[in-house]
PDB file of N, CA and C in Angstrom:
ATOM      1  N   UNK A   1     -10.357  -4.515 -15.896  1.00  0.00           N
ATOM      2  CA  UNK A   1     -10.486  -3.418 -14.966  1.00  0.00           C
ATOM      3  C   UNK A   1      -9.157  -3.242 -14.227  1.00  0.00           C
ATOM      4  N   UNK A   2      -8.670  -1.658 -14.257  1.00  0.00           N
ATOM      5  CA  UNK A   2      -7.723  -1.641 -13.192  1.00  0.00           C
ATOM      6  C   UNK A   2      -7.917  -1.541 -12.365  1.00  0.00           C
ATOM      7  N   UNK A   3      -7.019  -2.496 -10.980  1.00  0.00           N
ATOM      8  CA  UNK A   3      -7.244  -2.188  -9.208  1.00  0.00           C
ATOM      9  C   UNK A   3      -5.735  -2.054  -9.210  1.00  0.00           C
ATOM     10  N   UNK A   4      -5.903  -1.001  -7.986  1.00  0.00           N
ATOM     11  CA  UNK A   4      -5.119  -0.931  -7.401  1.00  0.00           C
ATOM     12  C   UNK A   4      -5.185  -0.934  -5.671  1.00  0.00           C
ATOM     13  N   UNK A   5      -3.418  -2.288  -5.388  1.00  0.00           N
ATOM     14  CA  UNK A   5      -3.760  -2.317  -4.005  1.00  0.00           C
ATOM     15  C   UNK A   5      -2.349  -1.786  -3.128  1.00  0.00           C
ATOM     16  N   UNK A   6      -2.990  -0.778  -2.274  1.00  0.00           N
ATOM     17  CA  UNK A   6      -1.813   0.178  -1.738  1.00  0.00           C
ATOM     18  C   UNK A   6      -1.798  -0.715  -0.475  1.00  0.00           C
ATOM     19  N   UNK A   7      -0.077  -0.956  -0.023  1.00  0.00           N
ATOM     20  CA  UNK A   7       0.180  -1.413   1.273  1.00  0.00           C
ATOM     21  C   UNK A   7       1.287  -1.178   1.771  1.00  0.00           C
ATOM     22  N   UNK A   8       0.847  -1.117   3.375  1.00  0.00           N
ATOM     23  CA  UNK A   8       1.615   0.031   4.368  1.00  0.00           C
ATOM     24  C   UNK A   8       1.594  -0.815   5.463  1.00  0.00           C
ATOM     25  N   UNK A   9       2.426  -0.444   6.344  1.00  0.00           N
ATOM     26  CA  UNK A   9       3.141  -1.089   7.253  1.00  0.00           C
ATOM     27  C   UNK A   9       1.640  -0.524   8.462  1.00  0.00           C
ATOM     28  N   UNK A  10       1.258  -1.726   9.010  1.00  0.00           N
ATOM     29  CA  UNK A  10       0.515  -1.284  10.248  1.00  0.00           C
ATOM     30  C   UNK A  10       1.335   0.120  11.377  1.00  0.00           C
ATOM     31  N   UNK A  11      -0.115   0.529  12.137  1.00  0.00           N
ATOM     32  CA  UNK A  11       0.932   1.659  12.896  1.00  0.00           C
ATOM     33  C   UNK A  11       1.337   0.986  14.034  1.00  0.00           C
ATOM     34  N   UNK A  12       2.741   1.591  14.458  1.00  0.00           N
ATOM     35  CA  UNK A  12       3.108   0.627  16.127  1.00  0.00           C
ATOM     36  C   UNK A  12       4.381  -0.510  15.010  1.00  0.00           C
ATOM     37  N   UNK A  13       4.116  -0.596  13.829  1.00  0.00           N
ATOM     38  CA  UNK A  13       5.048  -1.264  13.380  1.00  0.00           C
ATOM     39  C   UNK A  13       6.473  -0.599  13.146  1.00  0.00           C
ATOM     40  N   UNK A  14       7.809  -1.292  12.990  1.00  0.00           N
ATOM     41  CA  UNK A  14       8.643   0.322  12.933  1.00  0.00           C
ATOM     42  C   UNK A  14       9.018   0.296  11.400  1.00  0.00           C
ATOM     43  N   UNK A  15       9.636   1.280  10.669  1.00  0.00           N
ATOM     44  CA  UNK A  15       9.476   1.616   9.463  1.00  0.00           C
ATOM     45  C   UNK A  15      10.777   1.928   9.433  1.00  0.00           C
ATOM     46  N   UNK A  16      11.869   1.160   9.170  1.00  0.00           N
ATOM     47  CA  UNK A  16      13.388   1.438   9.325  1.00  0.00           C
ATOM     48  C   UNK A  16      13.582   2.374   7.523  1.00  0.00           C
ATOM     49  N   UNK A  17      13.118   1.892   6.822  1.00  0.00           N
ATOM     50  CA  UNK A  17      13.521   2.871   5.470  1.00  0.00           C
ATOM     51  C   UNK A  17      12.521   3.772   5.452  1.00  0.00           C
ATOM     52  N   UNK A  18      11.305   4.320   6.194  1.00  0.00           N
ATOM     53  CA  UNK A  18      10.648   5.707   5.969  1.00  0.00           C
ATOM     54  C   UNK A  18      11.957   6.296   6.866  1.00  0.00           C
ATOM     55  N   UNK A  19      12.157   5.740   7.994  1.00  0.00           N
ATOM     56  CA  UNK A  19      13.119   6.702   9.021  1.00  0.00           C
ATOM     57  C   UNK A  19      14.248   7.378   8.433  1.00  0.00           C
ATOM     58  N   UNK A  20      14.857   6.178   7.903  1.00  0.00           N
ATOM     59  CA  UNK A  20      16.237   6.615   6.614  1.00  0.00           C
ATOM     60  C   UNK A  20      15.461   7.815   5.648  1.00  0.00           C
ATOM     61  N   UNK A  21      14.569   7.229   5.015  1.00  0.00           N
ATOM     62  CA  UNK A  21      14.257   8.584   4.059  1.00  0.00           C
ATOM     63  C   UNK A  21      14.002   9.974   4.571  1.00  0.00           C
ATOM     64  N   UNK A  22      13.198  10.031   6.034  1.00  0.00           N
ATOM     65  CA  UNK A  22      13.316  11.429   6.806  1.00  0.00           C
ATOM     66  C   UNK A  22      14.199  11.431   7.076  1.00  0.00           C
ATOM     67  N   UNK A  23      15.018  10.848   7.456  1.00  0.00           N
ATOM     68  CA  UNK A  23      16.236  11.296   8.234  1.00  0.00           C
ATOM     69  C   UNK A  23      17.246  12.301   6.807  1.00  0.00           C
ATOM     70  N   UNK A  24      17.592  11.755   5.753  1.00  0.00           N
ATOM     71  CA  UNK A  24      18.371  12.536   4.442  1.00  0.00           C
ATOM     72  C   UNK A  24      17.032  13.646   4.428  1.00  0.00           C
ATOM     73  N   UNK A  25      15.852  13.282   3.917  1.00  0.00           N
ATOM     74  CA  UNK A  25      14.841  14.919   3.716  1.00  0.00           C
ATOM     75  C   UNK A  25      15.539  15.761   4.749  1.00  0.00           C
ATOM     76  N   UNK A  26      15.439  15.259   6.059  1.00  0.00           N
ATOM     77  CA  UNK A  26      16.175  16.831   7.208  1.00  0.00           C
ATOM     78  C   UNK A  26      17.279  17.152   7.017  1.00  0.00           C
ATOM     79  N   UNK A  27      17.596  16.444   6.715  1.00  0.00           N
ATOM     80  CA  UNK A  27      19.882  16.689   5.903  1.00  0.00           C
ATOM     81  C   UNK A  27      19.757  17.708   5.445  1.00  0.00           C
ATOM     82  N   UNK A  28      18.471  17.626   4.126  1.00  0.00           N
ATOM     83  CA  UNK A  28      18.464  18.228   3.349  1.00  0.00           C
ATOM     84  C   UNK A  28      17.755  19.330   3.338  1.00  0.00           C
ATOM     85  N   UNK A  29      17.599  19.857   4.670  1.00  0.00           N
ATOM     86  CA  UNK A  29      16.900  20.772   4.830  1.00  0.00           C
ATOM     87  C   UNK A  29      15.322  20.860   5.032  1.00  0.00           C
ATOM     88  N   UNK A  30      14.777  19.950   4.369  1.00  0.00           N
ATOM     89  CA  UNK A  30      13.498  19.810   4.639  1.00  0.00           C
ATOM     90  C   UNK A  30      12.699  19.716   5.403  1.00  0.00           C
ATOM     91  N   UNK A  31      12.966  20.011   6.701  1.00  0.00           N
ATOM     92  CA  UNK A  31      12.678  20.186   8.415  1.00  0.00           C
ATOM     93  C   UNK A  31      10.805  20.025   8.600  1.00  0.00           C
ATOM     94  N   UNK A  32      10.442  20.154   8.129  1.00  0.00           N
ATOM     95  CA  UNK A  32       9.019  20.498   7.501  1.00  0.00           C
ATOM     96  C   UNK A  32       8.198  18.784   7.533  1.00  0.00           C
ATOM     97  N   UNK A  33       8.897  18.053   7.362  1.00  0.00           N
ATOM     98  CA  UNK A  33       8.417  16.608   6.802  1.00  0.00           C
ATOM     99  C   UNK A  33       8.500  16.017   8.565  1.00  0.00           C
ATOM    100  N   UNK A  34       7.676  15.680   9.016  1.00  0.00           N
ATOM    101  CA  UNK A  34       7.675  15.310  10.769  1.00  0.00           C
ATOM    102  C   UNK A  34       7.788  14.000  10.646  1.00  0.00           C
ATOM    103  N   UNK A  35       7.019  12.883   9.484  1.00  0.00           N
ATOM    104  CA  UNK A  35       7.125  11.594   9.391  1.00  0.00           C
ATOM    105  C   UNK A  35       7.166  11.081   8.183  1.00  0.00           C
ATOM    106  N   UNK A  36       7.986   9.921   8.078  1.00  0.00           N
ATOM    107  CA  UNK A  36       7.494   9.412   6.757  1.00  0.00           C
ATOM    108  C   UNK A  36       7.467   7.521   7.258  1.00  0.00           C
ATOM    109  N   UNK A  37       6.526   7.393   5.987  1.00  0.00           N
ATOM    110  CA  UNK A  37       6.222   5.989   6.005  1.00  0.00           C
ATOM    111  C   UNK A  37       6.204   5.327   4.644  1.00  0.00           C
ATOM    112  N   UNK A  38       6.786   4.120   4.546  1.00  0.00           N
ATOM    113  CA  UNK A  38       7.132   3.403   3.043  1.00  0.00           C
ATOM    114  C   UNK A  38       6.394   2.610   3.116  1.00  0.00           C
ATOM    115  N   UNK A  39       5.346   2.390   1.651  1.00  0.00           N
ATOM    116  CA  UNK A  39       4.463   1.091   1.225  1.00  0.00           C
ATOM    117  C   UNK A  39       4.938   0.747   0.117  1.00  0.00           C
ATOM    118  N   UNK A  40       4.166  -0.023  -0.566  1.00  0.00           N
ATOM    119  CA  UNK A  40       4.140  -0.465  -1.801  1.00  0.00           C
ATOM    120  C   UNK A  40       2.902  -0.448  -2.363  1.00  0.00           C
ATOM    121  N   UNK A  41       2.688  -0.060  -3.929  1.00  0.00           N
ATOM    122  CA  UNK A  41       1.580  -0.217  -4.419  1.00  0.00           C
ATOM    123  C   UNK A  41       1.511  -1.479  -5.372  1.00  0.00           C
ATOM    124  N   UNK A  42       0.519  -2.209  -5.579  1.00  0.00           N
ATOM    125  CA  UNK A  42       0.504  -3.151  -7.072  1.00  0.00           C
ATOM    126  C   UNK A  42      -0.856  -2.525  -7.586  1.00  0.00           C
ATOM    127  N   UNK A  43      -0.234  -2.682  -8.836  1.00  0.00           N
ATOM    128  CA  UNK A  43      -1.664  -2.637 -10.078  1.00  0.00           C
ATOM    129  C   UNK A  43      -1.448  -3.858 -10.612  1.00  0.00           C
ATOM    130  N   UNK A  44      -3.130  -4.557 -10.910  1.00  0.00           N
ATOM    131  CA  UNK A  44      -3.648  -5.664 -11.234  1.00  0.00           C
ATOM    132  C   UNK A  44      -4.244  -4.972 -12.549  1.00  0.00           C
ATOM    133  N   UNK A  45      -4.606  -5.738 -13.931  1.00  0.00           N
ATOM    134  CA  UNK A  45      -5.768  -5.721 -14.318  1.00  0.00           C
ATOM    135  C   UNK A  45      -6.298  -6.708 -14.684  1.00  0.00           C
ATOM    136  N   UNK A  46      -7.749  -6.961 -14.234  1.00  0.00           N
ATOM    137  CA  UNK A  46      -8.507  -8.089 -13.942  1.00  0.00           C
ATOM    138  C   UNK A  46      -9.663  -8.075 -15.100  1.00  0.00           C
ATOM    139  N   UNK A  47      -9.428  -9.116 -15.630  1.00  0.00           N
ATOM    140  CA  UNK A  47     -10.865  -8.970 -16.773  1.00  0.00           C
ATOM    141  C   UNK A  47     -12.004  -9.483 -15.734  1.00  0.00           C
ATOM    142  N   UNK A  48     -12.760  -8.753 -16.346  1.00  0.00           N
ATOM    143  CA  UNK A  48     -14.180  -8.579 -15.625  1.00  0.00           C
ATOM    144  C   UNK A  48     -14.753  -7.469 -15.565  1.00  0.00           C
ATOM    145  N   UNK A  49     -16.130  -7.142 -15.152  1.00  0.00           N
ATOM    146  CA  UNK A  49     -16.840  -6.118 -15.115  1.00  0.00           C
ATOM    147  C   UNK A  49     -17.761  -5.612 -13.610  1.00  0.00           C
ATOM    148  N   UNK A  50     -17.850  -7.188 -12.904  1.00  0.00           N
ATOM    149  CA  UNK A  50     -18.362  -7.254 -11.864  1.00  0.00           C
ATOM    150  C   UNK A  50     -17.757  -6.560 -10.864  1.00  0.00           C
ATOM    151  N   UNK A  51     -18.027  -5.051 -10.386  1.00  0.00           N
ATOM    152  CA  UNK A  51     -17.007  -4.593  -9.154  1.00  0.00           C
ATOM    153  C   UNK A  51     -16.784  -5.603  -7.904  1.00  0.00           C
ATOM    154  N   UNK A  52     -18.058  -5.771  -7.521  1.00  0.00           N
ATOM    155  CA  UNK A  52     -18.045  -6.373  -6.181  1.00  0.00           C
ATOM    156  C   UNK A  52     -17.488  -7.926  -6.342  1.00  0.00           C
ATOM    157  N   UNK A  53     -17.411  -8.293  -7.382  1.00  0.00           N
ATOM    158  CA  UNK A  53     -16.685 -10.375  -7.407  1.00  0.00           C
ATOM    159  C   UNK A  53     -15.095  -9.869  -7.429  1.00  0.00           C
ATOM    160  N   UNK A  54     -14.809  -8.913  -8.683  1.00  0.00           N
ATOM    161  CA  UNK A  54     -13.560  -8.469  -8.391  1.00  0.00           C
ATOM    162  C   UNK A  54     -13.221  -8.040  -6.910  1.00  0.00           C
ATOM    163  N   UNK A  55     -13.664  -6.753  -6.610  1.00  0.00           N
ATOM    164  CA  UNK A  55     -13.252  -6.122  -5.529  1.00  0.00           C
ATOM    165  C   UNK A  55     -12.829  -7.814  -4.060  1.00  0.00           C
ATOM    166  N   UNK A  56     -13.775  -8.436  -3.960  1.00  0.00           N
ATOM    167  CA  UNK A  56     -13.908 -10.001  -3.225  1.00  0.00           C
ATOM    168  C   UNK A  56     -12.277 -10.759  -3.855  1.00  0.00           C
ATOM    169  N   UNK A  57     -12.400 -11.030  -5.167  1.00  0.00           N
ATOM    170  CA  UNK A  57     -11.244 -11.759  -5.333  1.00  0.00           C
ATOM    171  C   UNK A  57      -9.982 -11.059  -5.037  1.00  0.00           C
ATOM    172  N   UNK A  58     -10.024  -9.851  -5.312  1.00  0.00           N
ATOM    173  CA  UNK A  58      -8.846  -8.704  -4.524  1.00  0.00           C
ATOM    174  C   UNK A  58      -7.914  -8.720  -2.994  1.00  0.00           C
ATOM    175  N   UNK A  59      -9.432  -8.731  -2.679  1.00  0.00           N
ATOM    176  CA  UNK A  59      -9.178  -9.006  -1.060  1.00  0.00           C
ATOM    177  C   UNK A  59      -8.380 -10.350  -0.891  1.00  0.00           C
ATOM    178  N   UNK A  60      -8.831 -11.376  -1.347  1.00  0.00           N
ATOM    179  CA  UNK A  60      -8.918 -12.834  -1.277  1.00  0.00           C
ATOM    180  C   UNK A  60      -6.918 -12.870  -1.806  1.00  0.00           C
ATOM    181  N   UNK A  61      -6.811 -12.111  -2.924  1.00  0.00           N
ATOM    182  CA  UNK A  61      -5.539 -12.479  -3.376  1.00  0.00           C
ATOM    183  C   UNK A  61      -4.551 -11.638  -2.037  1.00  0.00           C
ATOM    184  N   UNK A  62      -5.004 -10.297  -1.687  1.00  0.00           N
ATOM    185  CA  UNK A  62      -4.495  -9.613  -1.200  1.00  0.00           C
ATOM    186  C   UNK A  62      -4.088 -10.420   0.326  1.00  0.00           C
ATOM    187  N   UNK A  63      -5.464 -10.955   0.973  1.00  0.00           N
ATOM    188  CA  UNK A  63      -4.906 -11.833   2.626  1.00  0.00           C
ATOM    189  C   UNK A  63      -3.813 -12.723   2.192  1.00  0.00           C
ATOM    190  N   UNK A  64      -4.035 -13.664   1.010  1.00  0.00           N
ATOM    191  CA  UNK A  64      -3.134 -14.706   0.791  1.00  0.00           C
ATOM    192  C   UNK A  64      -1.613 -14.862   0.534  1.00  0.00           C
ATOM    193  N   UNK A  65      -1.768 -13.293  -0.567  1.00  0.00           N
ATOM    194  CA  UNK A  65      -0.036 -13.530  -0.981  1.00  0.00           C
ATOM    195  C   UNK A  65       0.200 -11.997  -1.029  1.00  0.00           C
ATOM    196  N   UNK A  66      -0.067 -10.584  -1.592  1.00  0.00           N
ATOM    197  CA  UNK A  66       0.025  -9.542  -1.612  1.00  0.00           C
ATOM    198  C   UNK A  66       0.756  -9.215  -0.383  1.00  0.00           C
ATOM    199  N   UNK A  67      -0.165  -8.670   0.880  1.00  0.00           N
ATOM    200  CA  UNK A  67       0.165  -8.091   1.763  1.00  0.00           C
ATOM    201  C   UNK A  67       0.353  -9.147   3.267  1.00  0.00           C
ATOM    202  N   UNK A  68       1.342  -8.933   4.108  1.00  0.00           N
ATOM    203  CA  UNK A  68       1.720  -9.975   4.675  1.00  0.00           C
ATOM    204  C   UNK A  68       0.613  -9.006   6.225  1.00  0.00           C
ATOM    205  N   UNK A  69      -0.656  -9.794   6.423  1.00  0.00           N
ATOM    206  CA  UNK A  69      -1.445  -9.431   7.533  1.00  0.00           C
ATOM    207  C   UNK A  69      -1.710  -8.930   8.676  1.00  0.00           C
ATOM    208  N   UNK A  70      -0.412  -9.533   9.036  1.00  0.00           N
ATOM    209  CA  UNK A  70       0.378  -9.856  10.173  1.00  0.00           C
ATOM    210  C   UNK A  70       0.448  -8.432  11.000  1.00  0.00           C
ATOM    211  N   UNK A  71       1.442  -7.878   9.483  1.00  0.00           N
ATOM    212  CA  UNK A  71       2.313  -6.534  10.057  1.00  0.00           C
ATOM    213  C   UNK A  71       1.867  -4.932   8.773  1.00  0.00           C
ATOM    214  N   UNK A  72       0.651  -5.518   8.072  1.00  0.00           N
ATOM    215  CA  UNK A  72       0.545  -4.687   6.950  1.00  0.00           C
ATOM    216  C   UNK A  72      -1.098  -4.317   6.832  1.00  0.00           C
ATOM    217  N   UNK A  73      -1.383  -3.092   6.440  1.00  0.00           N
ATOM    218  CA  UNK A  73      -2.733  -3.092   6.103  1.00  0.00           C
ATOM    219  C   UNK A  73      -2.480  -2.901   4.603  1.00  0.00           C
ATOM    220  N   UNK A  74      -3.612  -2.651   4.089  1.00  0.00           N
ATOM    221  CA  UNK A  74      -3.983  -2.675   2.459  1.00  0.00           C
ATOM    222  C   UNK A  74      -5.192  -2.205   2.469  1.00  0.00           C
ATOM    223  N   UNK A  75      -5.302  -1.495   1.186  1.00  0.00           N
ATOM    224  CA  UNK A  75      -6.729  -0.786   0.704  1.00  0.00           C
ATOM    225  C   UNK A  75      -6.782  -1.327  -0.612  1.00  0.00           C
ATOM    226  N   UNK A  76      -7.699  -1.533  -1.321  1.00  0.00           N
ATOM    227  CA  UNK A  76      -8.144  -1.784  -2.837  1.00  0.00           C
ATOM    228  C   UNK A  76      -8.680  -0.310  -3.425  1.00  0.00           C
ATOM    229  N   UNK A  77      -8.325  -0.416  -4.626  1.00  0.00           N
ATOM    230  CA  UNK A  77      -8.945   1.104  -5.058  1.00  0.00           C
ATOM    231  C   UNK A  77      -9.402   0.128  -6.827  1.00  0.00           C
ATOM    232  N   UNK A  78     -10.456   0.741  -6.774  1.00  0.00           N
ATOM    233  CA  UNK A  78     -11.157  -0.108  -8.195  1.00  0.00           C
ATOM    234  C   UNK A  78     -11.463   0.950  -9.394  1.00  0.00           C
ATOM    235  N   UNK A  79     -10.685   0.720 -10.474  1.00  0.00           N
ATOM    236  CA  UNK A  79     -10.308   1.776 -11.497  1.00  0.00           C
ATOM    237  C   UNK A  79     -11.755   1.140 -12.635  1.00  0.00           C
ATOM    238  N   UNK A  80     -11.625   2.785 -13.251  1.00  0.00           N
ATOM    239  CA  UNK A  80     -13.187   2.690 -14.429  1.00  0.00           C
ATOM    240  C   UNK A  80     -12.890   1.997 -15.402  1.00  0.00           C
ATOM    241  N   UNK A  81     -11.764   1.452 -15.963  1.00  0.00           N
ATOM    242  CA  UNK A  81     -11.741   0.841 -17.252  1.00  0.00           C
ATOM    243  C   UNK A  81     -10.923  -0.297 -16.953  1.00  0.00           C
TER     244      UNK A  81
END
């Protein structure tokens, strides 16, 4: 099964390379863009069929080593095949 786990900087955290990236978009004219914010995504694929043991071990990998807790949230997104 594919998961995917998207992670983003908590809010109140500061985001020094979304800032850089708005900052060139307005260079570039793009005046339009008010914020930006940089994550990272990972794709896993996990043999198994069980959503909910997967979706659990997800999480489980995700507190431990994925996303750092602290200063990051994360979502799981659980793919059909």
């Amino acid at each position: 099964m594919k998961v995917i786990v998207n992670i983003q900087l908590k809010k109140g955290v500061l985001d020094p390379q979304g800032k850089a990236v708005l900052h060139a978009l307005n260079s570039l004219s793009f005046n339009e863009v008010e914020d930006v914010r940089i994550g990272k995504q990972i794709i896993l694929n996990i043999d198994g069929k069980n959503k909910e043991e997967i979706k659990k071990r997800v999480q489980q990998m995700s507190e431990e080593l994925l996303a750092n807790t602290v200063i990051e949230d994360f979502e799981i997104i659980l793919g059909d095949n």
